[in-house]
N, C-alpha and C. Protein backbone atom coordinates (compact mmCIF):
# COMPACT_ATOMS: atom_id res chain seq x y z
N UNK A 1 -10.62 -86.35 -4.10
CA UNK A 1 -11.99 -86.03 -4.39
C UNK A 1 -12.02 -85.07 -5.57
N UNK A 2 -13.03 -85.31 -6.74
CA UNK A 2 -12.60 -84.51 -7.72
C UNK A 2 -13.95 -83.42 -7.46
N UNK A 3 -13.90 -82.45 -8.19
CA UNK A 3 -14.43 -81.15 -8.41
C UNK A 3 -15.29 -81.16 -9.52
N UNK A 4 -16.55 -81.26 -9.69
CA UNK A 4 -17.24 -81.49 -11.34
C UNK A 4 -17.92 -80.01 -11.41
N UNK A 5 -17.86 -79.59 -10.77
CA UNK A 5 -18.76 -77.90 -11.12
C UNK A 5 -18.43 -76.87 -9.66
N UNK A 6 -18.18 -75.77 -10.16
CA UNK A 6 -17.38 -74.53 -9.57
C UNK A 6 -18.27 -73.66 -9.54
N UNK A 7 -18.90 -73.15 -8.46
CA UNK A 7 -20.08 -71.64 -8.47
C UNK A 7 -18.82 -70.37 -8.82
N UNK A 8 -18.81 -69.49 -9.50
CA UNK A 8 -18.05 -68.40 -9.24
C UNK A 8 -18.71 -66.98 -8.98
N UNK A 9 -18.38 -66.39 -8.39
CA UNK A 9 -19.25 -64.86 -8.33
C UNK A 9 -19.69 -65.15 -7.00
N UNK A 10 -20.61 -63.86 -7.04
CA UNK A 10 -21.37 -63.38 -5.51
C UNK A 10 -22.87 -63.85 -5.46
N UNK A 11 -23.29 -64.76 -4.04
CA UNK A 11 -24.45 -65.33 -4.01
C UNK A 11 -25.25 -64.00 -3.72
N UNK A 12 -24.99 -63.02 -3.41
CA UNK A 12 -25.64 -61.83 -3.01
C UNK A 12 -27.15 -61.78 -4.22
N UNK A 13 -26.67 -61.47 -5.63
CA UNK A 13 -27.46 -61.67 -6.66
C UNK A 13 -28.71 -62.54 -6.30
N UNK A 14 -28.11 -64.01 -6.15
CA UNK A 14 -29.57 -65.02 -5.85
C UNK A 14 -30.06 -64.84 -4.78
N UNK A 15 -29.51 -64.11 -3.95
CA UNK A 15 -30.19 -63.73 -2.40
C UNK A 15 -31.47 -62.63 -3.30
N UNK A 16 -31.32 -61.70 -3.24
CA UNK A 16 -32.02 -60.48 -3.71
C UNK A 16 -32.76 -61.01 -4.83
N UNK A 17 -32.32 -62.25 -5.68
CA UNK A 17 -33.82 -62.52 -6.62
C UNK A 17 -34.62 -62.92 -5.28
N UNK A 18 -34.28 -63.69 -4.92
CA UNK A 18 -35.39 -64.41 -4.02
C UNK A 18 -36.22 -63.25 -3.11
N UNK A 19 -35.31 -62.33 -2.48
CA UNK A 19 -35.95 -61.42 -1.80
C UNK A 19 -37.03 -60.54 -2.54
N UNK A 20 -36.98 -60.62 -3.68
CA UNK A 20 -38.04 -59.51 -4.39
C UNK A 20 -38.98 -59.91 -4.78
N UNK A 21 -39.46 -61.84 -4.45
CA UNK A 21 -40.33 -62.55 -5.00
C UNK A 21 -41.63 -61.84 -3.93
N UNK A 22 -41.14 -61.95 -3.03
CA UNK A 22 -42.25 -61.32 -2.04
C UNK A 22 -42.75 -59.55 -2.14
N UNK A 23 -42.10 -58.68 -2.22
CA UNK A 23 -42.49 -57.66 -2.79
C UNK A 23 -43.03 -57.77 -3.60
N UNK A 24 -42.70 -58.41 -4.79
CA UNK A 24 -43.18 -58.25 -6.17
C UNK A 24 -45.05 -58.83 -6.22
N UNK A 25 -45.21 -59.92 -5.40
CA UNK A 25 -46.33 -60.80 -4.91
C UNK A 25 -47.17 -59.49 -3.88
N UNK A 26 -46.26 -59.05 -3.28
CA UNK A 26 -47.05 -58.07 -2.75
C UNK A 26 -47.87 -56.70 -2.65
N UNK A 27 -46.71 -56.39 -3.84
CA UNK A 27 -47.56 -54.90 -4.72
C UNK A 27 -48.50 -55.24 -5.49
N UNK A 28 -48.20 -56.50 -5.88
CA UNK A 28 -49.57 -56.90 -7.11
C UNK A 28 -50.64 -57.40 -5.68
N UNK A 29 -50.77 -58.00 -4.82
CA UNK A 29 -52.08 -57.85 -4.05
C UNK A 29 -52.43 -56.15 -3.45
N UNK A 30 -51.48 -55.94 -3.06
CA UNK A 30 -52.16 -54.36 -2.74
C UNK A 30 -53.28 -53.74 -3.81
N UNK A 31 -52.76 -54.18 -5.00
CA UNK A 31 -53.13 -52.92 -6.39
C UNK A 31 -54.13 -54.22 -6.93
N UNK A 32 -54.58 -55.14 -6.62
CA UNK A 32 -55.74 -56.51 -6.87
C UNK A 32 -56.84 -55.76 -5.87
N UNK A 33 -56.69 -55.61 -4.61
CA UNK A 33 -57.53 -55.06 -3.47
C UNK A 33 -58.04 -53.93 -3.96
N UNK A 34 -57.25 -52.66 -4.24
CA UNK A 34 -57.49 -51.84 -4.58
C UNK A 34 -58.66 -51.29 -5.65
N UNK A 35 -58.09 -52.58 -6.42
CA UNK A 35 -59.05 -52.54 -8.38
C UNK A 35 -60.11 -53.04 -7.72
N UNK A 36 -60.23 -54.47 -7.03
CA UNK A 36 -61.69 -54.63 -6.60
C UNK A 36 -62.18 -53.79 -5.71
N UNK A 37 -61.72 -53.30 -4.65
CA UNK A 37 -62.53 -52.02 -3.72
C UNK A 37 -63.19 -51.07 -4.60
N UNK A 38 -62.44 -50.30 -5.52
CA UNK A 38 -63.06 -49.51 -6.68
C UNK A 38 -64.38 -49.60 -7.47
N UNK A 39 -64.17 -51.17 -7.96
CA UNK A 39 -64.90 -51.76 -8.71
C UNK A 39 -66.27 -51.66 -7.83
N UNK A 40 -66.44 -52.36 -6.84
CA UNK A 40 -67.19 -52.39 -5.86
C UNK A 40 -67.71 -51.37 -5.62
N UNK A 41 -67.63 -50.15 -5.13
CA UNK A 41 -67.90 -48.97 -4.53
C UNK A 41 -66.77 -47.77 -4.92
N UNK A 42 -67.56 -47.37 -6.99
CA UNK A 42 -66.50 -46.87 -7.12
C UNK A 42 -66.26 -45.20 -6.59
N UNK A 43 -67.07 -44.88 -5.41
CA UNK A 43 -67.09 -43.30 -4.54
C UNK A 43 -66.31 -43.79 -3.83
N UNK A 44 -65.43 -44.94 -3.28
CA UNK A 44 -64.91 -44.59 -1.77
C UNK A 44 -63.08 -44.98 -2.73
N UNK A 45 -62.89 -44.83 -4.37
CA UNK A 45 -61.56 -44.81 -4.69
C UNK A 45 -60.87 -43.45 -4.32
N UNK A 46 -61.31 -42.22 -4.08
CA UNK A 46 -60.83 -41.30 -3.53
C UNK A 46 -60.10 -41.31 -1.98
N UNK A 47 -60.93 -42.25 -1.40
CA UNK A 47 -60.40 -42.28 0.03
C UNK A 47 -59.48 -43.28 0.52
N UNK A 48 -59.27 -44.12 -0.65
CA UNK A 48 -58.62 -45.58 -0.35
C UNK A 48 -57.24 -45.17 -1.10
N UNK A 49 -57.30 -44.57 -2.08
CA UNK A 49 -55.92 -44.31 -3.02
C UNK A 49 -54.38 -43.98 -1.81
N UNK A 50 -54.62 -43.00 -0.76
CA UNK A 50 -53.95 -42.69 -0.15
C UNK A 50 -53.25 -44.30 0.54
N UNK A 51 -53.89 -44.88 0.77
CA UNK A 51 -53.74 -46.05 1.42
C UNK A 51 -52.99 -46.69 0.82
N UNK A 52 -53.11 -47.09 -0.30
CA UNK A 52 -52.60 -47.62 -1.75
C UNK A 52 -51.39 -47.31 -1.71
N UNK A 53 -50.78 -46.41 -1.66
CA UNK A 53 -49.49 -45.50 -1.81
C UNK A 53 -48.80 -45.80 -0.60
N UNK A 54 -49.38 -45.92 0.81
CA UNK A 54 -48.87 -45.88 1.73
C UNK A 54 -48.22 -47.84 1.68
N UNK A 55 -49.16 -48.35 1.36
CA UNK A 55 -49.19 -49.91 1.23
C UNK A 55 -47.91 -49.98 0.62
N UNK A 56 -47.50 -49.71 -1.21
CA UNK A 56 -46.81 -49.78 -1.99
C UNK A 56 -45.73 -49.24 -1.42
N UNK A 57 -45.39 -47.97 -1.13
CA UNK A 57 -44.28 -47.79 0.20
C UNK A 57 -44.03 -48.37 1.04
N UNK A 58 -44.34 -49.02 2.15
CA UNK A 58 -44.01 -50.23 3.06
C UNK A 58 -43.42 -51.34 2.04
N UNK A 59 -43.95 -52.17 0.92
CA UNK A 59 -43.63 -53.12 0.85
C UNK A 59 -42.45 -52.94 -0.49
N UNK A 60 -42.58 -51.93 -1.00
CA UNK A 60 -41.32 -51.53 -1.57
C UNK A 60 -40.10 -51.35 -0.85
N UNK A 61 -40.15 -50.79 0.52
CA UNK A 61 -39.29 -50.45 1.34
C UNK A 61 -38.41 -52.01 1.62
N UNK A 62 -39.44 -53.14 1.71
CA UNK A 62 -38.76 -53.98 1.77
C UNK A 62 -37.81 -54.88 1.04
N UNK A 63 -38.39 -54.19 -0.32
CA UNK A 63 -37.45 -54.92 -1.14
C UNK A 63 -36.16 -54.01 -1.38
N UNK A 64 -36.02 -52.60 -1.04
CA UNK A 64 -34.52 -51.93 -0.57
C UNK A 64 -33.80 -52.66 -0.04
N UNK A 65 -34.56 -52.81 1.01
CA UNK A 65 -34.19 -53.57 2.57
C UNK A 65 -32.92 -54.95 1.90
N UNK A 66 -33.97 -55.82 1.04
CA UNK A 66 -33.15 -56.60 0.60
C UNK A 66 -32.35 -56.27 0.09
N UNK A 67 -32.34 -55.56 -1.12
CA UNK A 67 -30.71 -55.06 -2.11
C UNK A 67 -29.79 -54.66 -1.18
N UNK A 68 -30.00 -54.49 0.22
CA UNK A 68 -28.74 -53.29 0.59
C UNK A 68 -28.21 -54.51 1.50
N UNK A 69 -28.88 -55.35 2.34
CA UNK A 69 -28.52 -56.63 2.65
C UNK A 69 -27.72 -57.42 1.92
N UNK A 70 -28.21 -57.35 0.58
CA UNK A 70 -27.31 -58.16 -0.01
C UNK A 70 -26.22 -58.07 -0.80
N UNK A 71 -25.61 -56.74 -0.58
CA UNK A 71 -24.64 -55.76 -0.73
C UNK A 71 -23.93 -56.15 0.58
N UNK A 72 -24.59 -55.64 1.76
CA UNK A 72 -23.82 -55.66 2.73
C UNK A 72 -23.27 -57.18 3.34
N UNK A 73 -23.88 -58.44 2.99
CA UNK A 73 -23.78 -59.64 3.07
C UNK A 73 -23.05 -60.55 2.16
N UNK A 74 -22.49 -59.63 1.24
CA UNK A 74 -22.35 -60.05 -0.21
C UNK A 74 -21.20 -61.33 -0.25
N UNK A 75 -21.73 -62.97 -0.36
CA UNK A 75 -20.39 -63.37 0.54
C UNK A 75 -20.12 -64.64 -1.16
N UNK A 76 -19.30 -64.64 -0.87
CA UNK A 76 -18.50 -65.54 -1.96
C UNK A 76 -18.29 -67.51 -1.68
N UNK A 77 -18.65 -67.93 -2.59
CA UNK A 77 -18.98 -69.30 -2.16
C UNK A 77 -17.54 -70.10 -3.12
């Protein structure tokens, strides 16, 4: 059986693109919500900002989550 193409390196890399598609999708809706809440009723951006931050923290957290997974998973094909 012959061999026509050889992956070399660590799939870890394409793990973690993929994992950051969703973070990345997800900070941009947090901060979409945000601009329109503002827009809308721009007295209640004082009270929502905190939220904002808290949002962007959670879903940042997850894309750590991924890099360190895919460090710790880091497997060779």
């Amino acid at each position: 059986m012959d061999i026509y193409a050889a992956v070399e390196g660590s799939t870890a890399a394409i793990g973690y693109g993929l994992a950051a598609i969703g973070p990345g999708i997800g900070v941009g809706l947090v901060f979409a919500a945000y601009i329109q809440s503002t827009a809308r009723q721009p007295e209640s951006s004082r009270m929502t900002l905190p939220y904002v931050w808290i949002g962007f923290a959670v879903i940042e957290a997850l894309a750590l989550l991924g890099i360190a997974f895919g460090f710790i998973w880091a497997g060779d094909i």
